[in-house]
PDB file of N, CA and C in Angstrom:
ATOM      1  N   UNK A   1     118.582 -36.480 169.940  1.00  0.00           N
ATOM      2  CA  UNK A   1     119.821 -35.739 170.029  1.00  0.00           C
ATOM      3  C   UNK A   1     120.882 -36.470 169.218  1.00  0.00           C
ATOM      4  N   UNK A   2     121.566 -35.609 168.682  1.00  0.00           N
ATOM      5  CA  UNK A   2     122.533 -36.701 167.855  1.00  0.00           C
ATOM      6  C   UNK A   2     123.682 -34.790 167.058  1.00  0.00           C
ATOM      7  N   UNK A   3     124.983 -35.286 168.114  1.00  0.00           N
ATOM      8  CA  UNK A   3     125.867 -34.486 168.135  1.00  0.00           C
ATOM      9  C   UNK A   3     127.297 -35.334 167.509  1.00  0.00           C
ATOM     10  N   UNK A   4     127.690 -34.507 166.695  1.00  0.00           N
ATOM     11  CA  UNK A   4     128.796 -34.882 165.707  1.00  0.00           C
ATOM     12  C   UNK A   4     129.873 -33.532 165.381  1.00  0.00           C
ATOM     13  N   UNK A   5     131.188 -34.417 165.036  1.00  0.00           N
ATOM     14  CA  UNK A   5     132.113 -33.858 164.490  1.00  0.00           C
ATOM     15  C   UNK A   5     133.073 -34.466 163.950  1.00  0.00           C
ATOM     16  N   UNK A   6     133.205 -33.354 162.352  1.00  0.00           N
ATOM     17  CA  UNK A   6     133.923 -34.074 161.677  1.00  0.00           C
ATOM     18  C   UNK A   6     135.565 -33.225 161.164  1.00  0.00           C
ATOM     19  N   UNK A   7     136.676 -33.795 161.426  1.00  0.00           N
ATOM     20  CA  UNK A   7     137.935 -33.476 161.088  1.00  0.00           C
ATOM     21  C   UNK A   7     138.685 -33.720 160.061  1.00  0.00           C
ATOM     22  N   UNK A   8     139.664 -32.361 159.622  1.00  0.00           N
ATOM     23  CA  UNK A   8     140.770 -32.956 158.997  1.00  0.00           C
ATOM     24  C   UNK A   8     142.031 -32.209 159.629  1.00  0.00           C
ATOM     25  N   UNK A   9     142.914 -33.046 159.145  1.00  0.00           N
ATOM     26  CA  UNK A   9     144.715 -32.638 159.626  1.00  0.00           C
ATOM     27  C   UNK A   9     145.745 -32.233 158.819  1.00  0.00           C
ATOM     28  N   UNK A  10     146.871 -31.990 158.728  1.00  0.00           N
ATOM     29  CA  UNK A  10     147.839 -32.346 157.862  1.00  0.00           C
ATOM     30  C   UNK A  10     147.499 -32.403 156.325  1.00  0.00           C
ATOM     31  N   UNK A  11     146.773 -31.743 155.752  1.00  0.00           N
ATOM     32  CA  UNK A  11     146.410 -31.514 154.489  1.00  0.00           C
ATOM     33  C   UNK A  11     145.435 -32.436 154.246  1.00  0.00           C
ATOM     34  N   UNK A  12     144.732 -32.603 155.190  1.00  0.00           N
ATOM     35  CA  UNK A  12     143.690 -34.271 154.558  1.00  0.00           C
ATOM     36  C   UNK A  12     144.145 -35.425 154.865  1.00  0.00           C
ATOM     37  N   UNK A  13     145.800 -35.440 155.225  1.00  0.00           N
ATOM     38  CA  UNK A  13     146.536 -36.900 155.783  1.00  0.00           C
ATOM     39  C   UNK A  13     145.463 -37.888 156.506  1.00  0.00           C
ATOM     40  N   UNK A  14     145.231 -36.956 157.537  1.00  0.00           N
ATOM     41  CA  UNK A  14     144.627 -37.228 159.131  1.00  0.00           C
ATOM     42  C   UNK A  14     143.127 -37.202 159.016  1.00  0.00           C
ATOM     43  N   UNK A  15     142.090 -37.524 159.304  1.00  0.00           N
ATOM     44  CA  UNK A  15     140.851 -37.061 159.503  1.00  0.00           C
ATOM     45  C   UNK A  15     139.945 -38.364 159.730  1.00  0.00           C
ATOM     46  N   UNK A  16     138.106 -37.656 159.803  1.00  0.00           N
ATOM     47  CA  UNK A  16     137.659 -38.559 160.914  1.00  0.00           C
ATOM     48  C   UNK A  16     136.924 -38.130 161.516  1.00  0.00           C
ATOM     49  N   UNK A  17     135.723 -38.714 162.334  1.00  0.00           N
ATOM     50  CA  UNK A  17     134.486 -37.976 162.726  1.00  0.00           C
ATOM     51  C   UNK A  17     134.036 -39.012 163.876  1.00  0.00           C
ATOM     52  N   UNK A  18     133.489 -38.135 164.872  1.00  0.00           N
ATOM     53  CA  UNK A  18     133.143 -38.676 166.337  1.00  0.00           C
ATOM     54  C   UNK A  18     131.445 -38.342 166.048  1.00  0.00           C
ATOM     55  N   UNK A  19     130.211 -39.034 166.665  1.00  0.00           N
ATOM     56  CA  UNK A  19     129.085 -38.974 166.853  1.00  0.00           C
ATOM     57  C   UNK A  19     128.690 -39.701 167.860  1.00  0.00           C
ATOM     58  N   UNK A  20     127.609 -39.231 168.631  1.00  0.00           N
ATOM     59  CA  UNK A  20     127.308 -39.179 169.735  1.00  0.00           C
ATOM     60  C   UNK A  20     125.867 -39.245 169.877  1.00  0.00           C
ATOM     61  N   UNK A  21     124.804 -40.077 170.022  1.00  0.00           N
ATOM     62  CA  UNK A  21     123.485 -39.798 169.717  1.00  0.00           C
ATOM     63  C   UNK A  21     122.251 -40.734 171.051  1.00  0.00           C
ATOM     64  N   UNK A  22     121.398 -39.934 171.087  1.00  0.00           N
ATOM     65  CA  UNK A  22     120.368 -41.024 171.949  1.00  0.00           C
ATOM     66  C   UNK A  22     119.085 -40.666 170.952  1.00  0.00           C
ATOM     67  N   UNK A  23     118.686 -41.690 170.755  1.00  0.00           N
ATOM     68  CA  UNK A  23     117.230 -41.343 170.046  1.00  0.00           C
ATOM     69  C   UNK A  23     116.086 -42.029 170.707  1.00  0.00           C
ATOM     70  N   UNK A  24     115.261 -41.573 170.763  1.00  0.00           N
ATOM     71  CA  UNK A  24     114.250 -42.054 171.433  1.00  0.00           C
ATOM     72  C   UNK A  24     112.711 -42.543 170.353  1.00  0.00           C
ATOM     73  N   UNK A  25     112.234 -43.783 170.564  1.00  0.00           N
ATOM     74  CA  UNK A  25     111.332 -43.930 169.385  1.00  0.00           C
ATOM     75  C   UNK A  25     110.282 -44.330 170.472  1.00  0.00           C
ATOM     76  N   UNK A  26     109.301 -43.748 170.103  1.00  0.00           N
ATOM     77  CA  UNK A  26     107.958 -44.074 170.402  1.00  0.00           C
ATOM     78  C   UNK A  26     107.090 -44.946 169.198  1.00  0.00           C
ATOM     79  N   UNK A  27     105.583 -45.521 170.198  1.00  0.00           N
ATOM     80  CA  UNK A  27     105.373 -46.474 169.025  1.00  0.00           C
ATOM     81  C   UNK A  27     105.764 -48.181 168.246  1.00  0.00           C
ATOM     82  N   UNK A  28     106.408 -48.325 169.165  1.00  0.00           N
ATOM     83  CA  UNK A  28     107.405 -49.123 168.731  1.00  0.00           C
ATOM     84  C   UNK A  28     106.352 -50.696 168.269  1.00  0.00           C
ATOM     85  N   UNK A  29     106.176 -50.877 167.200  1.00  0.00           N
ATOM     86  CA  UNK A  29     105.278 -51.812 166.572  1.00  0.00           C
ATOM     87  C   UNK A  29     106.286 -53.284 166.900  1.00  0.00           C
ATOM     88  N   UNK A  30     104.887 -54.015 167.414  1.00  0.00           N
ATOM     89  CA  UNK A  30     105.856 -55.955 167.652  1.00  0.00           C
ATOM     90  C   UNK A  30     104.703 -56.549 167.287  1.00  0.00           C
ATOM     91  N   UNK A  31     104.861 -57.732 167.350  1.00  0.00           N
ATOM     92  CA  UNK A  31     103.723 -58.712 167.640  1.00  0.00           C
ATOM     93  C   UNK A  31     103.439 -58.849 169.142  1.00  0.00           C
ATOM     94  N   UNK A  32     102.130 -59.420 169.332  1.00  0.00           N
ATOM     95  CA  UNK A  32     101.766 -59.368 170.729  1.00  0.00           C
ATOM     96  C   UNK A  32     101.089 -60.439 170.779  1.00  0.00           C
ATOM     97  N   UNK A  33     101.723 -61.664 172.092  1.00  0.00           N
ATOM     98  CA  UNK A  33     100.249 -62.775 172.209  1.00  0.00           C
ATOM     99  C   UNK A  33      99.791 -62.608 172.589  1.00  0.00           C
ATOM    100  N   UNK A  34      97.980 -63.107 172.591  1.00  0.00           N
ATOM    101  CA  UNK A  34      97.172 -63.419 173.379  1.00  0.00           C
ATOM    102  C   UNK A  34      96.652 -64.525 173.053  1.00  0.00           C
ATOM    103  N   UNK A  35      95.437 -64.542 174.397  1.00  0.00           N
ATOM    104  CA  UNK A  35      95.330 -66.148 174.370  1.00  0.00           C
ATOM    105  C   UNK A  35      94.233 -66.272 173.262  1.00  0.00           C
ATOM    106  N   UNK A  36      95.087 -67.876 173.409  1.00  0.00           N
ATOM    107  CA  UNK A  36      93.972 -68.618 172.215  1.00  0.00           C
ATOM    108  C   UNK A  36      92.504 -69.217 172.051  1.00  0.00           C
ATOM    109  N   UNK A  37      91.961 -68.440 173.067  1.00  0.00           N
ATOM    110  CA  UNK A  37      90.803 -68.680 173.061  1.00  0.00           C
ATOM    111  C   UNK A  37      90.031 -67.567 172.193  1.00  0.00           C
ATOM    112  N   UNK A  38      90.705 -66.445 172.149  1.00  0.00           N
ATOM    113  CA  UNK A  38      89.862 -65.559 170.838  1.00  0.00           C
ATOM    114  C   UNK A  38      90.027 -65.756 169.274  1.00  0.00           C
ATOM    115  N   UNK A  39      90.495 -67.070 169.030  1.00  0.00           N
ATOM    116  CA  UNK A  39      90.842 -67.683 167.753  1.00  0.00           C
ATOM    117  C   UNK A  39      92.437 -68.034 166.944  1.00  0.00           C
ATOM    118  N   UNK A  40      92.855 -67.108 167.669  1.00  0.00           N
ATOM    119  CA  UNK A  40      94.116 -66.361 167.363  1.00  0.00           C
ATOM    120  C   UNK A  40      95.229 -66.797 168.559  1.00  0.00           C
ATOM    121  N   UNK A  41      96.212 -66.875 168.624  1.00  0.00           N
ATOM    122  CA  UNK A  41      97.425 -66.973 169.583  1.00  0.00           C
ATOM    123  C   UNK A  41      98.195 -65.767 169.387  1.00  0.00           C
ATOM    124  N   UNK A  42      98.676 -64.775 168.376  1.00  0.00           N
ATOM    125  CA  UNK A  42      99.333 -63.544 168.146  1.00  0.00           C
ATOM    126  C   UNK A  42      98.389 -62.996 167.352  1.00  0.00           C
ATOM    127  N   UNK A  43      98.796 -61.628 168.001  1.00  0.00           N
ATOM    128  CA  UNK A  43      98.163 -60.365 166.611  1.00  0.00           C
ATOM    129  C   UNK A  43      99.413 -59.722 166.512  1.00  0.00           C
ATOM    130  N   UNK A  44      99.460 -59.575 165.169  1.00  0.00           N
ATOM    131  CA  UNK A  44     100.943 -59.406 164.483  1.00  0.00           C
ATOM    132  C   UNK A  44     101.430 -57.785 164.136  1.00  0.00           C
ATOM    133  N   UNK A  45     100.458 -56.823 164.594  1.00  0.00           N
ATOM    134  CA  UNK A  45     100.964 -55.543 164.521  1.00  0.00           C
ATOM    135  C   UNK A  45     100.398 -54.666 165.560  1.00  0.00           C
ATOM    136  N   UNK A  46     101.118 -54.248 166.880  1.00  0.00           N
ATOM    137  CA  UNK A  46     100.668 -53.675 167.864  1.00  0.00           C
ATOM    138  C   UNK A  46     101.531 -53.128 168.758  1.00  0.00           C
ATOM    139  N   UNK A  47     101.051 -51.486 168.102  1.00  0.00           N
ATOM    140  CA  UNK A  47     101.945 -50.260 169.603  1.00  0.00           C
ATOM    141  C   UNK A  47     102.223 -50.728 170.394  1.00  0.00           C
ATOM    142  N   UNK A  48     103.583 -51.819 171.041  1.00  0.00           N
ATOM    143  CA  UNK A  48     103.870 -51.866 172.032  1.00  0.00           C
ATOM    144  C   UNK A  48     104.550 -51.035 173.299  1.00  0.00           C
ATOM    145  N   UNK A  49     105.424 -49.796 172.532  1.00  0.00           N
ATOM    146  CA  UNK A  49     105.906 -48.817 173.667  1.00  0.00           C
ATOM    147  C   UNK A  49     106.825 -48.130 173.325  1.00  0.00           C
ATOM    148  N   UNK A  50     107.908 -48.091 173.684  1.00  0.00           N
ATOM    149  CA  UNK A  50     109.120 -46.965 173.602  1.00  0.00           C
ATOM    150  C   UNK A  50     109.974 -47.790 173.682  1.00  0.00           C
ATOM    151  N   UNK A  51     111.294 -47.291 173.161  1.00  0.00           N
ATOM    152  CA  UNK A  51     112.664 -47.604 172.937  1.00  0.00           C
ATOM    153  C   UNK A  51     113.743 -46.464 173.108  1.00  0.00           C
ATOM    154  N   UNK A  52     114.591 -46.622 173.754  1.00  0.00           N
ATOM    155  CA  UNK A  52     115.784 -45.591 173.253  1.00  0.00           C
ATOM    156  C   UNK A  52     117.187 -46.216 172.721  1.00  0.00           C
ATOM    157  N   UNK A  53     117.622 -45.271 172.000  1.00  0.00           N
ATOM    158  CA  UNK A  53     118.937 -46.066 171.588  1.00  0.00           C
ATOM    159  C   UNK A  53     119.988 -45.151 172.069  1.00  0.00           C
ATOM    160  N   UNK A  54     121.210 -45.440 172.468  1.00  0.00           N
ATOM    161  CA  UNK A  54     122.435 -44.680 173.101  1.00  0.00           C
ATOM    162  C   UNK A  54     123.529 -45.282 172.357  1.00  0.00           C
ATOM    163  N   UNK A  55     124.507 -44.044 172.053  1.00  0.00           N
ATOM    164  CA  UNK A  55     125.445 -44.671 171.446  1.00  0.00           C
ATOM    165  C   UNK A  55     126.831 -43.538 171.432  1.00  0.00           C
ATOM    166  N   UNK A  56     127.575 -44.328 170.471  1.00  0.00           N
ATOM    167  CA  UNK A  56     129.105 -43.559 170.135  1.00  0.00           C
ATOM    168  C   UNK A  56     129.557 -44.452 168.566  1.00  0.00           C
ATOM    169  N   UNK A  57     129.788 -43.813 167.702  1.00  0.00           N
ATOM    170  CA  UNK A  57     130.735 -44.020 166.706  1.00  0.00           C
ATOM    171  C   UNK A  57     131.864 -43.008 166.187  1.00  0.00           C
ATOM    172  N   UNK A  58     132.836 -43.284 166.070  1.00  0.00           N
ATOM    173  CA  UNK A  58     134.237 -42.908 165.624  1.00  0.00           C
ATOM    174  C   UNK A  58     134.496 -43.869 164.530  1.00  0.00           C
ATOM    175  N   UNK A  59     135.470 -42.728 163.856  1.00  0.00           N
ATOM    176  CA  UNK A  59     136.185 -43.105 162.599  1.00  0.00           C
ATOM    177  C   UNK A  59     137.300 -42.381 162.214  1.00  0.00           C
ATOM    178  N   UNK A  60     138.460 -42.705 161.948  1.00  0.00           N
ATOM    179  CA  UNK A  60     139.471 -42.689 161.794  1.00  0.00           C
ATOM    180  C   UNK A  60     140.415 -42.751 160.226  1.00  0.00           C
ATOM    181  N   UNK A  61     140.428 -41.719 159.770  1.00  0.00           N
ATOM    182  CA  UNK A  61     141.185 -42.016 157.942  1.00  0.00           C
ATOM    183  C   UNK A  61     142.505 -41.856 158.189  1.00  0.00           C
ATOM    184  N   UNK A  62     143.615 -42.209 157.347  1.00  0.00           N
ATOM    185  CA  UNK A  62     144.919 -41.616 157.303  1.00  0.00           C
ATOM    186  C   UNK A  62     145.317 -42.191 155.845  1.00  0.00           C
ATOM    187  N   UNK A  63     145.954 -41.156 155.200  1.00  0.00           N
ATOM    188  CA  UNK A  63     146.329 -41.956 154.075  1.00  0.00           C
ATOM    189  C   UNK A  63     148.275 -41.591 154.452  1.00  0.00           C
ATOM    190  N   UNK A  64     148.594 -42.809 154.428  1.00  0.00           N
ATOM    191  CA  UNK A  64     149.783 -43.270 154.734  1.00  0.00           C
ATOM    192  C   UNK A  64     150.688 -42.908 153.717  1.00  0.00           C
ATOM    193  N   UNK A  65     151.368 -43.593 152.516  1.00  0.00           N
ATOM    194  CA  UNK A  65     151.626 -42.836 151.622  1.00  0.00           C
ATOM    195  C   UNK A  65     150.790 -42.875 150.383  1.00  0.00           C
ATOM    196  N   UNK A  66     151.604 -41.881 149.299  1.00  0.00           N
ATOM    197  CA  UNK A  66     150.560 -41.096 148.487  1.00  0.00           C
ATOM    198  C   UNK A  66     151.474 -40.783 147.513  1.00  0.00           C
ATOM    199  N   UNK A  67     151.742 -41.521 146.849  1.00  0.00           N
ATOM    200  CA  UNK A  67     153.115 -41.490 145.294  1.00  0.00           C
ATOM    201  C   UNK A  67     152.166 -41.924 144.042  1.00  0.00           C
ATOM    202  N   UNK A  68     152.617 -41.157 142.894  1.00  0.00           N
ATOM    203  CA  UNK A  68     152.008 -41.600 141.899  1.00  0.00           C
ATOM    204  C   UNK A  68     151.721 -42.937 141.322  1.00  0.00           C
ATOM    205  N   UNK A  69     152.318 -44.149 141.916  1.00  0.00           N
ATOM    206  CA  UNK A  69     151.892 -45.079 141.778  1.00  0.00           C
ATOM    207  C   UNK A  69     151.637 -46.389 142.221  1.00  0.00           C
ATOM    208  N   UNK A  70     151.551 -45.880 143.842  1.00  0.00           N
ATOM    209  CA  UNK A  70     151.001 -46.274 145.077  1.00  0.00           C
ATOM    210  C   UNK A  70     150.104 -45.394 145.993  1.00  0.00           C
ATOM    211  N   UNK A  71     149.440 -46.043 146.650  1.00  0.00           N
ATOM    212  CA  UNK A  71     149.043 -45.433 148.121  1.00  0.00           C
ATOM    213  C   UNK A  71     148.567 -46.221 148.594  1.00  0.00           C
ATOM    214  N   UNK A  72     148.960 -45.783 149.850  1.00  0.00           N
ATOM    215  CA  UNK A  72     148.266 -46.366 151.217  1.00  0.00           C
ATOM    216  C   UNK A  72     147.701 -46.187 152.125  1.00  0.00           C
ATOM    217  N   UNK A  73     146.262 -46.293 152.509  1.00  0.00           N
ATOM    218  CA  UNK A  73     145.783 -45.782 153.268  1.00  0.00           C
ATOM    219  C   UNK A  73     145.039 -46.388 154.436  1.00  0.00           C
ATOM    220  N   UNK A  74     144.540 -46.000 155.666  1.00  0.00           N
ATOM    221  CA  UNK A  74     143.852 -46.825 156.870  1.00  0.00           C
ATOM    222  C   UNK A  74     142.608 -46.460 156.824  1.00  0.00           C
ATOM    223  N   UNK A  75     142.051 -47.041 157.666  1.00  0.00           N
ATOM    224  CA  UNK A  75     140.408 -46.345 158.144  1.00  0.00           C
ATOM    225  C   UNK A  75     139.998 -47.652 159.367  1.00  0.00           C
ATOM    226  N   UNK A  76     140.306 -46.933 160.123  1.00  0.00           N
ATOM    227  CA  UNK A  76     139.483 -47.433 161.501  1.00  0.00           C
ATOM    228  C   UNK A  76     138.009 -46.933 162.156  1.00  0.00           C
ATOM    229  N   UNK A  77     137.183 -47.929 162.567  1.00  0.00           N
ATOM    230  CA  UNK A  77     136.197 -47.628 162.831  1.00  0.00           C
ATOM    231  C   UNK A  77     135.487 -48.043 164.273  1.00  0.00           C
ATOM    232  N   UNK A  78     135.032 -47.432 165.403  1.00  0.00           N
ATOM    233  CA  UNK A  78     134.442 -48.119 166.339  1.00  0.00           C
ATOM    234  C   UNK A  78     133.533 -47.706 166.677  1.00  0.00           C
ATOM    235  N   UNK A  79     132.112 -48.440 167.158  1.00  0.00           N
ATOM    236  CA  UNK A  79     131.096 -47.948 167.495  1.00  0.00           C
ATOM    237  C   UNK A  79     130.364 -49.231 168.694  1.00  0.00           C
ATOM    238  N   UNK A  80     129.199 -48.268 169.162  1.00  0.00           N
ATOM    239  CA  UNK A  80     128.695 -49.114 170.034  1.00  0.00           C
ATOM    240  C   UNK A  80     127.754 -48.513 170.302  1.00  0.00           C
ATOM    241  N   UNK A  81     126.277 -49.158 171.127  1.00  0.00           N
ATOM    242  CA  UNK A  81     125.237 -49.041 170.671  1.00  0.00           C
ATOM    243  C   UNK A  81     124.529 -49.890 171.750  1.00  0.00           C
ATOM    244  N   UNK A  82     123.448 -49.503 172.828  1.00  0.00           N
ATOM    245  CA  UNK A  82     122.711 -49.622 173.364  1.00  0.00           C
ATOM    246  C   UNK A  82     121.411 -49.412 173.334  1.00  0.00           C
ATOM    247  N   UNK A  83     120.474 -50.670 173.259  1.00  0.00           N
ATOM    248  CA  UNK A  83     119.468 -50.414 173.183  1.00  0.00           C
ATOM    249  C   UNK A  83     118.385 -50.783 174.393  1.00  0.00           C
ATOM    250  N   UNK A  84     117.297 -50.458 174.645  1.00  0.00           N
ATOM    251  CA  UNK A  84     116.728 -50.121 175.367  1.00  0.00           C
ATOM    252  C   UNK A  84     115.202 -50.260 175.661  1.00  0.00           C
ATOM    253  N   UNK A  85     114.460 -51.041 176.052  1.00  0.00           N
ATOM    254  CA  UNK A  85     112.771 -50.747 176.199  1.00  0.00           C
ATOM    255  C   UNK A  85     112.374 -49.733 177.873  1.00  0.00           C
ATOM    256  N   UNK A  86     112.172 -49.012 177.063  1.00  0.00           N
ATOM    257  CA  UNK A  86     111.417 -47.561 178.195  1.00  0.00           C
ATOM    258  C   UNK A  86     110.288 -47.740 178.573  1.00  0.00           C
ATOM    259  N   UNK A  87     109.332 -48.386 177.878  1.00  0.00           N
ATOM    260  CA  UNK A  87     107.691 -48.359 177.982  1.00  0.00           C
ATOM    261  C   UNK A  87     107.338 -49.530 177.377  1.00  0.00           C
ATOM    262  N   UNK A  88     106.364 -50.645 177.687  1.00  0.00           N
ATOM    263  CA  UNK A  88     106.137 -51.455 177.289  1.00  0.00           C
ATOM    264  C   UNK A  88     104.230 -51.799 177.598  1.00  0.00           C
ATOM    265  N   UNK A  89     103.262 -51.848 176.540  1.00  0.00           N
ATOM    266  CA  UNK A  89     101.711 -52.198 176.477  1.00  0.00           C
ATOM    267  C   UNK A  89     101.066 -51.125 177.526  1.00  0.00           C
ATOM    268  N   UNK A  90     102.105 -49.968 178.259  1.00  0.00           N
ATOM    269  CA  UNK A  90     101.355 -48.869 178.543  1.00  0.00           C
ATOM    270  C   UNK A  90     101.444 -48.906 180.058  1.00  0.00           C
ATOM    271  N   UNK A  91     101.243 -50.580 180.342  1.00  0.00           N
ATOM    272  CA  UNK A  91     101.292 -50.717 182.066  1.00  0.00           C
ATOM    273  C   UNK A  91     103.132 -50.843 182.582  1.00  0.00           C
ATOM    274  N   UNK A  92     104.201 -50.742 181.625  1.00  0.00           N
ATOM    275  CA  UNK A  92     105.170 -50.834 181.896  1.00  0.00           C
ATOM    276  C   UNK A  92     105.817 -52.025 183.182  1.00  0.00           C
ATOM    277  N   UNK A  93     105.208 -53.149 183.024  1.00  0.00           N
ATOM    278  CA  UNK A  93     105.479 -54.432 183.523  1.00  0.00           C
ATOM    279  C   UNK A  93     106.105 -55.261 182.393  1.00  0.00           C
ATOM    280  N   UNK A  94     107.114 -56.070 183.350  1.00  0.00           N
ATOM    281  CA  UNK A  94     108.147 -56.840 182.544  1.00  0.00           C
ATOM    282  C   UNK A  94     107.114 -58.138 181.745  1.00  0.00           C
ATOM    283  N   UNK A  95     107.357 -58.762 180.727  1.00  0.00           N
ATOM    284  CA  UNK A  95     106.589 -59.687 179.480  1.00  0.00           C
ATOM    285  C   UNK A  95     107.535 -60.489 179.403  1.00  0.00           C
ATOM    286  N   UNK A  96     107.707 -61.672 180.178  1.00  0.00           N
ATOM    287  CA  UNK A  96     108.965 -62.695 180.262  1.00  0.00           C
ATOM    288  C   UNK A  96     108.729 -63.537 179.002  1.00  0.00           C
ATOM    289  N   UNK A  97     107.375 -64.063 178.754  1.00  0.00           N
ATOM    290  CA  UNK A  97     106.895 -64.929 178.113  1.00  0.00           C
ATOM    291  C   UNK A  97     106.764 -64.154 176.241  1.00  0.00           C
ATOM    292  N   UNK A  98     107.372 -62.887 176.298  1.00  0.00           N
ATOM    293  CA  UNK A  98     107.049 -62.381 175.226  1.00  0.00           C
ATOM    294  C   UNK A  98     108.599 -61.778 174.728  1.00  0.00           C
ATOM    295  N   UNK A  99     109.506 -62.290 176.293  1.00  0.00           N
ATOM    296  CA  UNK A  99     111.139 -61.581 175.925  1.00  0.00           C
ATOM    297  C   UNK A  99     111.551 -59.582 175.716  1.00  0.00           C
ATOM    298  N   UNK A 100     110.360 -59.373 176.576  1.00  0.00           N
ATOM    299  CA  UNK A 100     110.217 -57.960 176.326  1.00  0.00           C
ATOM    300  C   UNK A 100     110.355 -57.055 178.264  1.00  0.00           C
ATOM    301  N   UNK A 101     111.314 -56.633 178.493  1.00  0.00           N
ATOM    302  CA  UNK A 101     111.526 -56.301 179.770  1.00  0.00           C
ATOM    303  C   UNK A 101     112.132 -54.770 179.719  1.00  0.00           C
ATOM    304  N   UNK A 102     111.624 -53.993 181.212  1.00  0.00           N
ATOM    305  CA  UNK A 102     111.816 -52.525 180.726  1.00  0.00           C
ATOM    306  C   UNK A 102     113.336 -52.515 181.024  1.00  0.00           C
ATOM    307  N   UNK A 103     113.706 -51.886 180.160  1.00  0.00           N
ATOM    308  CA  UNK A 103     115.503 -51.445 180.509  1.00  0.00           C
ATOM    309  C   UNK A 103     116.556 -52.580 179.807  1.00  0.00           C
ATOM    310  N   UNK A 104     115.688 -53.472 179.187  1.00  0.00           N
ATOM    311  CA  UNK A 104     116.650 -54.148 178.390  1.00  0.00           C
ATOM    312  C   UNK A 104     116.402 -54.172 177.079  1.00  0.00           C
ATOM    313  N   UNK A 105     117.419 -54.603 176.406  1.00  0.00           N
ATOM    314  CA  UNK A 105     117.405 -54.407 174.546  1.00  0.00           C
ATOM    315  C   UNK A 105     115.837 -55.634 174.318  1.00  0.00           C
ATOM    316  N   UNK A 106     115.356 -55.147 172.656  1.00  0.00           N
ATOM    317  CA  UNK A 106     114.035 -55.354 172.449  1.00  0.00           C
ATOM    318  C   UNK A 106     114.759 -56.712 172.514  1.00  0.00           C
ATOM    319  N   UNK A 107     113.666 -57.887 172.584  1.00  0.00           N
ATOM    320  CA  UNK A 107     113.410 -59.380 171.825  1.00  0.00           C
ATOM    321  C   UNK A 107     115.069 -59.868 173.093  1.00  0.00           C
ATOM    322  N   UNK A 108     115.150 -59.358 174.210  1.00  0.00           N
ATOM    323  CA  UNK A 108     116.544 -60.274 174.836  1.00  0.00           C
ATOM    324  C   UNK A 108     116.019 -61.531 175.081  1.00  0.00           C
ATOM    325  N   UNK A 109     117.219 -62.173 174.950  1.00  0.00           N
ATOM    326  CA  UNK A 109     116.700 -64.044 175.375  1.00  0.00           C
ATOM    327  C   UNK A 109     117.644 -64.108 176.701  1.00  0.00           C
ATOM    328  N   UNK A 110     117.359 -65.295 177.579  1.00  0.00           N
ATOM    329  CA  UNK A 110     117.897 -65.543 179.157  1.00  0.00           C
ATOM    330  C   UNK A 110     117.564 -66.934 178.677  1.00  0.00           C
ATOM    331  N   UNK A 111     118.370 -67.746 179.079  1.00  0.00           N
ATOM    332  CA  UNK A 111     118.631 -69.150 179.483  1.00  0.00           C
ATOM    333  C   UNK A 111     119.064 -69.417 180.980  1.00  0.00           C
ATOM    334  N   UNK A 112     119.038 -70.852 181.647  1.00  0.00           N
ATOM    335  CA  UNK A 112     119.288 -71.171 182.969  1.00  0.00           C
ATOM    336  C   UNK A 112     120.598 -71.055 182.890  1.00  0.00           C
ATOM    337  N   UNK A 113     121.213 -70.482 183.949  1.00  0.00           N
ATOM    338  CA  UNK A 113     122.622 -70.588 184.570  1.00  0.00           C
ATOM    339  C   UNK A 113     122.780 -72.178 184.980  1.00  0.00           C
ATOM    340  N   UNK A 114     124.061 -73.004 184.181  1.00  0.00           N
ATOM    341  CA  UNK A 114     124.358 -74.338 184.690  1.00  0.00           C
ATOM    342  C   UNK A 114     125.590 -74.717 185.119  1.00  0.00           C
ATOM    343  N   UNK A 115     126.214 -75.717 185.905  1.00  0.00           N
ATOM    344  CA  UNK A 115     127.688 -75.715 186.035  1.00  0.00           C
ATOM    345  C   UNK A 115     128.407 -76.489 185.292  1.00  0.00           C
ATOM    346  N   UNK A 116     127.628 -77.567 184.609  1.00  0.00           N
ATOM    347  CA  UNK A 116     128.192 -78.602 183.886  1.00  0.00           C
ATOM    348  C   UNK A 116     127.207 -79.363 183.019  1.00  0.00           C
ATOM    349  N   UNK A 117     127.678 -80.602 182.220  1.00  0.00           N
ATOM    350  CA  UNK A 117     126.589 -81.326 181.938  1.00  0.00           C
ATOM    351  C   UNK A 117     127.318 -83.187 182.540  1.00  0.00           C
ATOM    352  N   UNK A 118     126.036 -83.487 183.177  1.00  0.00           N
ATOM    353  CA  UNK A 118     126.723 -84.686 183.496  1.00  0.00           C
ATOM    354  C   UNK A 118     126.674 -85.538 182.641  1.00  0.00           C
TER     355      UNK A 118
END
């Protein structure tokens, strides 16, 4: 899904476009370990599962002034973007040791919570 719109104002002054999208990818190719007793420690290309991505971007033009031998103009931009593992090696169990967990962005890293260093 991926819903958009794009504006103008004031003769073109003003304008600018909102989008709105979730995409969903299946398939999603990683590396995968296994153990090293079959020769190997990773096999380096393997269907691991699904992903979705969620999002919002906006953008913003204005041309400020506009004289023959100046102008000035803006452009603001914001976006944001969530990503997502839906399905993971089919059994959909969390892969701590591989950084791959359902409902969080691909490859997340976690470190220990500490209070200080002595």
């Amino acid at each position: 899904m991926n819903l958009g719109i794009d504006f103008g104002l004031f003769g073109g002054r003003l304008s600018g476009n909102i989008e709105l999208y979730n995409k969903k990818t299946t398939d999603l190719i990683l590396g995968q370990r296994i153990p090293q007793t079959n020769g190997f420690s990773e096999v380096s290309a393997v269907n691991v599962g699904a992903t979705r991505n969620r999002g919002l971007e906006i953008g913003l033009n204005s041309v400020n002034i506009q004289t023959r031998n100046f102008s000035w103009t803006t452009n603001l931009s914001f976006a944001t973007n969530k990503n997502e593992i839906t399905k993971i090696f089919g059994d959909n169990k969390d892969y701590p040791d591989q950084a791959l967990f359902i409902g969080k962005p691909v490859l997340v890293h976690y470190d220990y919570e500490f209070g200080s260093i002595w």
